[in-house]
Protein backbone atom coordinates (compact mmCIF):
# COMPACT_ATOMS: atom_id res chain seq x y z
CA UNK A 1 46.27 114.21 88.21
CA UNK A 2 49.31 116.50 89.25
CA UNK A 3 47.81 119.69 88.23
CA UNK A 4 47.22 123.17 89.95
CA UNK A 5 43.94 122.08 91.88
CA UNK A 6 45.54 118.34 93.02
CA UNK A 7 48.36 120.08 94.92
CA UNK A 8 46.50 123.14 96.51
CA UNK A 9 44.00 120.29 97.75
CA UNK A 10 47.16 118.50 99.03
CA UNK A 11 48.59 121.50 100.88
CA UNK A 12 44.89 122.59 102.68
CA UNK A 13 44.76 119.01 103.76
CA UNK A 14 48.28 119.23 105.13
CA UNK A 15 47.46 122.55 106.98
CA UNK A 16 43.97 121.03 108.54
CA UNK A 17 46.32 118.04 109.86
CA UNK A 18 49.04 120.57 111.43
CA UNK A 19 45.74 122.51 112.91
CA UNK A 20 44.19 119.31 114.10
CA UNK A 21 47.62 117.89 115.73
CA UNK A 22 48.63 121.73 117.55
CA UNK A 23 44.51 121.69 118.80
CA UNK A 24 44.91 118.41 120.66
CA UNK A 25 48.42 119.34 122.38
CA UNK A 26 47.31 122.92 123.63
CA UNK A 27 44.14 121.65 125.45
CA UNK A 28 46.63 120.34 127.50
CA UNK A 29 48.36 122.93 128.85
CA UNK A 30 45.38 124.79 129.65
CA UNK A 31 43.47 122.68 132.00
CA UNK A 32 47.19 122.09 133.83
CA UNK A 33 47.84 126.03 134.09
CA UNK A 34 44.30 127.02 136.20
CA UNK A 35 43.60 124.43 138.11
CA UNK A 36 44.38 125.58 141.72
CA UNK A 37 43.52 129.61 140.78
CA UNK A 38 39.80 129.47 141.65
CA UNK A 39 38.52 131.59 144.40
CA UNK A 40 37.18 129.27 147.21
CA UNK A 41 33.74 130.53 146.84
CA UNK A 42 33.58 130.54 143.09
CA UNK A 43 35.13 127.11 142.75
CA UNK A 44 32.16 125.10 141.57
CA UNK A 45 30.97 127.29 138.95
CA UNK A 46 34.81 127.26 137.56
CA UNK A 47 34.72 123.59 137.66
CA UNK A 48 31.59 123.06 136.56
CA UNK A 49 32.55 125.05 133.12
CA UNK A 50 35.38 123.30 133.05
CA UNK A 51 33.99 120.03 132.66
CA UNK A 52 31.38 121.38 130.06
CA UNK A 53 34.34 122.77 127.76
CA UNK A 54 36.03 118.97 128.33
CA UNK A 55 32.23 117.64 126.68
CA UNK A 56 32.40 120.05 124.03
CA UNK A 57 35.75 119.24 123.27
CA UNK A 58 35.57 115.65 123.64
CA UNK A 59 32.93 115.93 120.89
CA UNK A 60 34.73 117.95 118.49
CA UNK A 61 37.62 115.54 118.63
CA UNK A 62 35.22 112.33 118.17
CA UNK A 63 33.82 114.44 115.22
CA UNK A 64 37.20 115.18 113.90
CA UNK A 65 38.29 111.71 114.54
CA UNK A 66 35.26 109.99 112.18
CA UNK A 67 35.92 112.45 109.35
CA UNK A 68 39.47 110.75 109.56
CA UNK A 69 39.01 107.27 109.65
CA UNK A 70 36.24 108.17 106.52
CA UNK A 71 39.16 109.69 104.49
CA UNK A 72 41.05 106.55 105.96
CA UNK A 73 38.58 104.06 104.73
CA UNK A 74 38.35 105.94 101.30
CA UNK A 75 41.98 106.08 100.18
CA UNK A 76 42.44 102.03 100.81
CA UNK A 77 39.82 101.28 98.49
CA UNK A 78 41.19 103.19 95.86
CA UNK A 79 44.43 101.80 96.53
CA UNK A 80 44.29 98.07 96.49
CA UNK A 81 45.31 97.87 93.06
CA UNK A 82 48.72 99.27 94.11
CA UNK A 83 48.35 96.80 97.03
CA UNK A 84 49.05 93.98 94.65
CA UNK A 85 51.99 95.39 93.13
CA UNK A 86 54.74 95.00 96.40
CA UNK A 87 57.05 98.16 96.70
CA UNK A 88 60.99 97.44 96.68
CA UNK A 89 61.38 97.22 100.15
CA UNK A 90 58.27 95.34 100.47
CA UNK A 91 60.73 92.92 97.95
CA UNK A 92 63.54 93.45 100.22
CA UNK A 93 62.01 92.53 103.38
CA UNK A 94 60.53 89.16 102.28
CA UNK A 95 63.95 88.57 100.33
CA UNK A 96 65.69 89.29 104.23
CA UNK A 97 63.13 87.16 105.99
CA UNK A 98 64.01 84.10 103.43
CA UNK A 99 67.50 84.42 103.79
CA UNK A 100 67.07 84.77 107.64
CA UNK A 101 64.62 81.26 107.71
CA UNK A 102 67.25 79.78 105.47
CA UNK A 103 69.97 80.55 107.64
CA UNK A 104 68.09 79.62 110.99
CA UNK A 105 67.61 75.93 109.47
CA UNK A 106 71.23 75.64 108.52
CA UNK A 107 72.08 76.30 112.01
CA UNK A 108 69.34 73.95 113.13
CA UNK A 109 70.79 70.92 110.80
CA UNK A 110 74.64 71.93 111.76
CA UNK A 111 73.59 71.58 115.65
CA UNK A 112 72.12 68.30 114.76
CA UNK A 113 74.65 66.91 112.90
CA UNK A 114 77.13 68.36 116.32
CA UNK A 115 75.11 66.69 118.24
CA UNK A 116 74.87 63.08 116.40
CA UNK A 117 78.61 63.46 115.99
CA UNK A 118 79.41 63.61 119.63
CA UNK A 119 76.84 61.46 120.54
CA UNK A 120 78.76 58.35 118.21
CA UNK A 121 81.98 60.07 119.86
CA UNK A 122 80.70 59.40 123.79
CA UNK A 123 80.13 56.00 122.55
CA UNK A 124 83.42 55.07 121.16
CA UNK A 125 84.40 56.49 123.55
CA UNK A 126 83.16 54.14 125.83
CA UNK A 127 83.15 51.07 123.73
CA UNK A 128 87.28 51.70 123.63
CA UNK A 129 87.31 51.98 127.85
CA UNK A 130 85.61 48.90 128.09
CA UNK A 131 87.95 46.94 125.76
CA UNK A 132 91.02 48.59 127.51
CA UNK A 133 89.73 47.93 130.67
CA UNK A 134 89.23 44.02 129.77
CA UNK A 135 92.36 44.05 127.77
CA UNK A 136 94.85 45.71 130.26
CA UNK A 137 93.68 43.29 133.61
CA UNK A 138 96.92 41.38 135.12
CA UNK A 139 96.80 38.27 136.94
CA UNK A 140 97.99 38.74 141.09
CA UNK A 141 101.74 38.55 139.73
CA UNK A 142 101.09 41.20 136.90
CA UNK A 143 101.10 39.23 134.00
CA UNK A 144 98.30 39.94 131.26
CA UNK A 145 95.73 37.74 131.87
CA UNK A 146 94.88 35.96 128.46
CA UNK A 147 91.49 34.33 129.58
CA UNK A 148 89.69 37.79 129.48
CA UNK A 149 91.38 38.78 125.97
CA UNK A 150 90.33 35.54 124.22
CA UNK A 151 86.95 36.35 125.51
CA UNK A 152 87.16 39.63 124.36
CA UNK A 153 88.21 38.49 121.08
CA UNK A 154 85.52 35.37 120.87
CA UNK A 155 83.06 38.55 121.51
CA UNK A 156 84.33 40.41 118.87
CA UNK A 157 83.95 37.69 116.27
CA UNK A 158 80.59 36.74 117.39
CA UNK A 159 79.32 40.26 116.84
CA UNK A 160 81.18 40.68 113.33
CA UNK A 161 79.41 37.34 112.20
């Protein structure tokens, strides 16, 4: 559990980490600081070296890097049980992701009901220009000309029947 050993193992591990993440930045710097140094003459043993201390640490990396992703592949194992159980923000972010589709197909159904609405307005719309175009016609001397509204009207029955 929690006792003595459990956290000294928990603080080594924690030191190898720090050691492992300050080895792979200050590799770095070194290779940037000698580059151009060499002696003209000397230059291809320095290089050559150089490129053998890359391999060897190349390989101590990939070595490094396996013992990780073991330790990786360990601790999920043990772990799936709490997998099952979902943290509180694991709660939370399903909870926000609900109310977020929820919302997104209110605003879906509000634009379509905006958009049936002023699709039956356009059409009034022009049903209404229609009749007042029909309804306000004059005859040459600028009387209303009651052939077209009876005809209008006869239409009107017809279609309520």
């Amino acid at each position: 559990g929690q006792g003595f050993a459990f956290r000294r193992k928990q603080k080594i591990e924690r030191q190898y980490r720090r050691l492992l993440k300050r080895g792979r930045k200050v590799p770095s710097q070194r290779d940037d600081q000698f580059t151009d140094t060499y002696p003209e003459h000397l230059k291809h043993l320095y290089l050559a070296e150089e490129e053998m201390l890359k391999k060897r640490r190349r390989a101590q990396d990939d070595s490094v890097l396996s013992e990780e992703k073991l330790n990786k592949a360990v601790e999920p194992v043990m772990s799936e049980g709490k997998l099952k159980k979902k943290t509180a923000n694991q709660k939370a972010i399903e909870e926000y992701e609900k109310i977020k589709a929820e919302r997104a197909r209110r605003k879906e159904e509000a634009e379509k009901r905006k958009q049936q609405r002023e699709a039956a307005q356009r059409l009034y719309k022009q049903k209404k220009m229609e009749a007042y175009k029909i309804l306000s016609k004059k005859t040459k001397k600028g009387q209303p000309n009651l052939n077209l509204q009876m005809e209008y009207l006869l239409q009107k029955i017809q279609q309520n029947t």
